[in-house]
Structures are given as structure tokens and as C-alpha cells.
C-alpha atoms as a PDB file:
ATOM      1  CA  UNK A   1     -71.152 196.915 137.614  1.00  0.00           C
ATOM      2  CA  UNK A   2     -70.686 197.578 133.471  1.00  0.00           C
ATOM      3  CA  UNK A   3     -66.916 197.953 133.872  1.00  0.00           C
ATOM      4  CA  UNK A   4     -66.846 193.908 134.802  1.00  0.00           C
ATOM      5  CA  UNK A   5     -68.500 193.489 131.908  1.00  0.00           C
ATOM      6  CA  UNK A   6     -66.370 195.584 129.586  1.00  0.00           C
ATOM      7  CA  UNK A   7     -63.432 193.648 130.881  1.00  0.00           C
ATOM      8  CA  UNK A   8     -64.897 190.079 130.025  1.00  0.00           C
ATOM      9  CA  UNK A   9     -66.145 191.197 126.800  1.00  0.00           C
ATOM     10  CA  UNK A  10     -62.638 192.758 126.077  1.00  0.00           C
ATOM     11  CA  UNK A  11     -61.141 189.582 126.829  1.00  0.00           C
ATOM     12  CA  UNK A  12     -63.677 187.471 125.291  1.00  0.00           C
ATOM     13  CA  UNK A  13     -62.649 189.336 121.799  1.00  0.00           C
ATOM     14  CA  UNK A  14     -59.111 189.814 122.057  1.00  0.00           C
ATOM     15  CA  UNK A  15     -58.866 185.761 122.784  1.00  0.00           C
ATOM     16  CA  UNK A  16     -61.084 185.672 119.470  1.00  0.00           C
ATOM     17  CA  UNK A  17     -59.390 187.635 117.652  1.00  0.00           C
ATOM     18  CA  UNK A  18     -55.764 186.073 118.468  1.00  0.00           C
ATOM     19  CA  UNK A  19     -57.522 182.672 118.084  1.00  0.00           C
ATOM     20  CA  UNK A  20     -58.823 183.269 114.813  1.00  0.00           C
ATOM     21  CA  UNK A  21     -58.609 186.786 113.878  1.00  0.00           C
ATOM     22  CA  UNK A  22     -61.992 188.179 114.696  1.00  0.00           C
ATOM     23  CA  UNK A  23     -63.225 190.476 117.994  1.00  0.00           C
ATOM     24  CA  UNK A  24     -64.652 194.377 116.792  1.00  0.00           C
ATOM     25  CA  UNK A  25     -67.181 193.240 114.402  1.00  0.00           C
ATOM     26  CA  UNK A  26     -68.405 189.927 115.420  1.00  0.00           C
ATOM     27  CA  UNK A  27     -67.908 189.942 119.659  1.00  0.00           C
ATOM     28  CA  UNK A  28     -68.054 193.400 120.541  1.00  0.00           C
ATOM     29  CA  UNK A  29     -70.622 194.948 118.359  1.00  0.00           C
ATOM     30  CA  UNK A  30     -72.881 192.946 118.966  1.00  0.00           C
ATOM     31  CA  UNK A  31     -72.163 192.235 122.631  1.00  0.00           C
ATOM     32  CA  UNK A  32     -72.646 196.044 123.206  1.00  0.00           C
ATOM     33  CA  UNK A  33     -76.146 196.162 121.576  1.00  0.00           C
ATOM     34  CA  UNK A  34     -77.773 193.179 122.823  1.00  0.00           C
ATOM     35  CA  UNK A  35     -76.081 192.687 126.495  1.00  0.00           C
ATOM     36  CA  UNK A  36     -75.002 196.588 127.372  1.00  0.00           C
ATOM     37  CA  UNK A  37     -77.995 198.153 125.178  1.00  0.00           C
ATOM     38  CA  UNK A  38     -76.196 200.466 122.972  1.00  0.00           C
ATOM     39  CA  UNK A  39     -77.369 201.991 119.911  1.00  0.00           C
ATOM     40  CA  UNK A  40     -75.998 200.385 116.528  1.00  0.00           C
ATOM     41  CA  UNK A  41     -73.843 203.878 116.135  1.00  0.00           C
ATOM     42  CA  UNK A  42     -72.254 203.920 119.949  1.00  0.00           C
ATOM     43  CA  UNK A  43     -71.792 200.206 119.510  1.00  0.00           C
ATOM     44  CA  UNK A  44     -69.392 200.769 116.076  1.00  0.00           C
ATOM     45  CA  UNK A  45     -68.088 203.662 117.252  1.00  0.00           C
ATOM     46  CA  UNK A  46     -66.971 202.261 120.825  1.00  0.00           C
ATOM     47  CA  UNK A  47     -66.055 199.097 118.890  1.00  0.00           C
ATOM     48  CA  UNK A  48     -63.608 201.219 117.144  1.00  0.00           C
ATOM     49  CA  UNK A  49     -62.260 202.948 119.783  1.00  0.00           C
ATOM     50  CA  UNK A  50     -61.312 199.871 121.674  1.00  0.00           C
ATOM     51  CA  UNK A  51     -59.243 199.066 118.511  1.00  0.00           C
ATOM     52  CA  UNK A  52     -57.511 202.787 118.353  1.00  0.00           C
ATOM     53  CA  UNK A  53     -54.730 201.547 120.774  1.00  0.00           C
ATOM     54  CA  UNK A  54     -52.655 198.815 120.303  1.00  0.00           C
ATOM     55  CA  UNK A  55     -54.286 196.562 121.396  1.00  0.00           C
ATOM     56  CA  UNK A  56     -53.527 193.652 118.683  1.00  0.00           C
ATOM     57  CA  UNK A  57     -49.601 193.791 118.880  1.00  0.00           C
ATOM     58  CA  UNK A  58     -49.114 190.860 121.292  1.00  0.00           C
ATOM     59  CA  UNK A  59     -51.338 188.878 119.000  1.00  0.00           C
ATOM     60  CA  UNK A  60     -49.254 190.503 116.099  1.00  0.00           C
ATOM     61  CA  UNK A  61     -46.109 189.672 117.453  1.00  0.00           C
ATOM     62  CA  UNK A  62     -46.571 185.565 118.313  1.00  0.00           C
ATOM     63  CA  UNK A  63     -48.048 185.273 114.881  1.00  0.00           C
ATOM     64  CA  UNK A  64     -44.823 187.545 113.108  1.00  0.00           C
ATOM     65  CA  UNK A  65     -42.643 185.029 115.403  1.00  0.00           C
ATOM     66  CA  UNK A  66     -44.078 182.054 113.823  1.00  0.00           C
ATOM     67  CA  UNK A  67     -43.379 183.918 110.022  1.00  0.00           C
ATOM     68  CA  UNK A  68     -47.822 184.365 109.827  1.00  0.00           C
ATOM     69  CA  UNK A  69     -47.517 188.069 109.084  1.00  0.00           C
ATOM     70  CA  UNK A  70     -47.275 189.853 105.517  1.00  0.00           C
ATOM     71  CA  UNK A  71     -45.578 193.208 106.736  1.00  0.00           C
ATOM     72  CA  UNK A  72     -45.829 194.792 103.407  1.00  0.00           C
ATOM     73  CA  UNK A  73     -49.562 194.015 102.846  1.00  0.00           C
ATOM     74  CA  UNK A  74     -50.426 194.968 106.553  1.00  0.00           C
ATOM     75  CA  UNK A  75     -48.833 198.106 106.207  1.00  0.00           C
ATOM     76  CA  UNK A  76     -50.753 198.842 102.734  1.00  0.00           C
ATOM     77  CA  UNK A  77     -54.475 197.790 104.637  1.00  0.00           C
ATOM     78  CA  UNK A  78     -53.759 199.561 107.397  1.00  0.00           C
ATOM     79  CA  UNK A  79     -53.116 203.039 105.267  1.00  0.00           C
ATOM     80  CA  UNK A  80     -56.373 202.083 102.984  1.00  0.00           C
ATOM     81  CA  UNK A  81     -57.787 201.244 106.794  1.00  0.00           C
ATOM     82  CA  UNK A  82     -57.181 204.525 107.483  1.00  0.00           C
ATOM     83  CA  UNK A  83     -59.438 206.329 104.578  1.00  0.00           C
ATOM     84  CA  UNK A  84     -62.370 203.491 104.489  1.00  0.00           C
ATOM     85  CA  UNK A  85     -62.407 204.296 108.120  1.00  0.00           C
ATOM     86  CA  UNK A  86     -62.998 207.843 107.432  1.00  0.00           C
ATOM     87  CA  UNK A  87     -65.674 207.204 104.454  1.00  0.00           C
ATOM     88  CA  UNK A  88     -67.499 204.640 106.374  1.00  0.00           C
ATOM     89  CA  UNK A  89     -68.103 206.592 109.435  1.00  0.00           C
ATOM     90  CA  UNK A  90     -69.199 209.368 107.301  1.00  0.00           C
ATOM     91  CA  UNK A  91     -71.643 207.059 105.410  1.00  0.00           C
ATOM     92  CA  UNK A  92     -72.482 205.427 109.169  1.00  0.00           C
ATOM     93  CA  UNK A  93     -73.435 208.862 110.863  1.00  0.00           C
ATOM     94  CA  UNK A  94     -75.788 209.675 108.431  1.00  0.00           C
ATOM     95  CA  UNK A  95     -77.772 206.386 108.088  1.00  0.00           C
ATOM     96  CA  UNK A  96     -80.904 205.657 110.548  1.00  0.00           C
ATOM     97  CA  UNK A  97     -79.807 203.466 113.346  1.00  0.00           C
ATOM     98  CA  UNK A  98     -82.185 200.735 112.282  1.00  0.00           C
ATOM     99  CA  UNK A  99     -80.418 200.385 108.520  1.00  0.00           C
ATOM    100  CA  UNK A 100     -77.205 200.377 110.213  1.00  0.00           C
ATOM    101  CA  UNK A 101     -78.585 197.583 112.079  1.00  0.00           C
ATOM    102  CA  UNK A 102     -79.757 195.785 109.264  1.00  0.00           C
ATOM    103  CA  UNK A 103     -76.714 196.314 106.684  1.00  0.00           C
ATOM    104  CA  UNK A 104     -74.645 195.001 109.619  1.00  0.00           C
ATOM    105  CA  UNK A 105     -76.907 191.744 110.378  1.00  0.00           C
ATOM    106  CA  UNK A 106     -77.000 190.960 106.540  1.00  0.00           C
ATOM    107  CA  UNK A 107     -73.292 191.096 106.381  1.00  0.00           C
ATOM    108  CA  UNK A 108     -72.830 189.285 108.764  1.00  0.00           C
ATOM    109  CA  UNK A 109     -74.750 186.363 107.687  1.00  0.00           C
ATOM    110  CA  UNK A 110     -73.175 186.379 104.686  1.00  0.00           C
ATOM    111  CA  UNK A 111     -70.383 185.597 106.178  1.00  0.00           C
ATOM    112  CA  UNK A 112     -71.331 183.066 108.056  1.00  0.00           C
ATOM    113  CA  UNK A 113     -73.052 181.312 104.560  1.00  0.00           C
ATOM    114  CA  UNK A 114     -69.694 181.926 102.779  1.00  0.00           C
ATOM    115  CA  UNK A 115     -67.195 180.668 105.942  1.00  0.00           C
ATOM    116  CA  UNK A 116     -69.854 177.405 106.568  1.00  0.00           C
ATOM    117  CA  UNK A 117     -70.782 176.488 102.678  1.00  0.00           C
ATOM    118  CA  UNK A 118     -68.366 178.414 100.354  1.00  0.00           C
ATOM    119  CA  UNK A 119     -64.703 177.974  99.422  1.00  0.00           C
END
């Protein structure tokens, strides 16, 4: 029964991301390839289509009511959002699945190195 799944991983990265910001990249990407067996491109591009709607705004709202939320510099990402979305999904499309794969992993671990050891 997938759709379960899809529902707990849904909820397992929109409670990340309202707890600290994060869900597409780090939950749901992954999640898709390893526990649903999607390919690096259907798990990015689902990924991003679970993000299409609004699906943030509650999130977005409690933080705006607690004065966390830069309107004017959300509004300015979101339009450059926009056009990097376009130009990395044209770059992503026409890259081998398995360096998708491995530009992904290597960003994400230098994240990780940078949120655990840098400033």
C-alpha cells in the first residue's frame, strides 16, 4: 500500500521542514530512492511537485506570526526560485542518473560537514 507511505513520508517532511526548515531535499529525495525505489530524476522531480502547492503556508504563517519571516527577501528567492528551477531541471534532465546521484550525495555531505564543524 505506497499511498500509506506517501502520507508518512509527507508528514515526516513537512514536520521537518516546519521544525527546522528542511523536507524536499533531505527527507523526500532520498526517502523516494532508497524506500519507494525511484530513479534519482522521478525522485527530484516528484520532490518538486509535492512542493508546487502550498504546501509550506501554515508553516509560513506561525513563523510570520512570531515576526521570523523576511517578506521582501522571500519574495525576491522565490522569483530567482523560479528561473534556477527552470535551469536546473534543464541541466538535471540531461545528466546520467548515476551523476545526478552523486552531485546530490556530495552536496549533501557537505552540508552536513559545514552544519556539524563550520560556522
Amino acid at each position: 500500500m505506497p499511498w500509506l507511505g506517501y502520507a508518512a513520508l509527507g508528514l515526516a517532511a513537512g514536520t521537518s521542514s516546519g521544525l527546522l526548515g528542511i523536507g524536499g531535499a533531505i527527507i523526500i529525495v532520498p526517502a523516494l530512492v532508497i524506500f519507494f525505489g525511484y530513479g534519482q530524476h522521478n525522485a527530484q522531480g516528484t520532490s518538486l511537485a509535492t512542493m508546487l502547492l502550498p504546501i509550506g503556508i501554515l508553516a509560513v504563517w506561525k513563523y510570520h506570526q512570531a515576526g521570523h519571516v523576511n517578506i521582501p527577501a522571500a519574495a525576491i528567492m522565490a522569483g530567482a526560485f523560479l528561473v534556477g528551477g527552470l535551469l536546473g531541471a534543464q541541466l538535471a534532465v540531461g545528466l546520467p542518473a548515476v551523476w545526478l546521484k552523486r552531485i546530490f550525495g556530495a552536496l549533501l555531505m557537505v552540508v552536513a560537514v559545514k552544519m556539524m564543524w563550520g560556522r
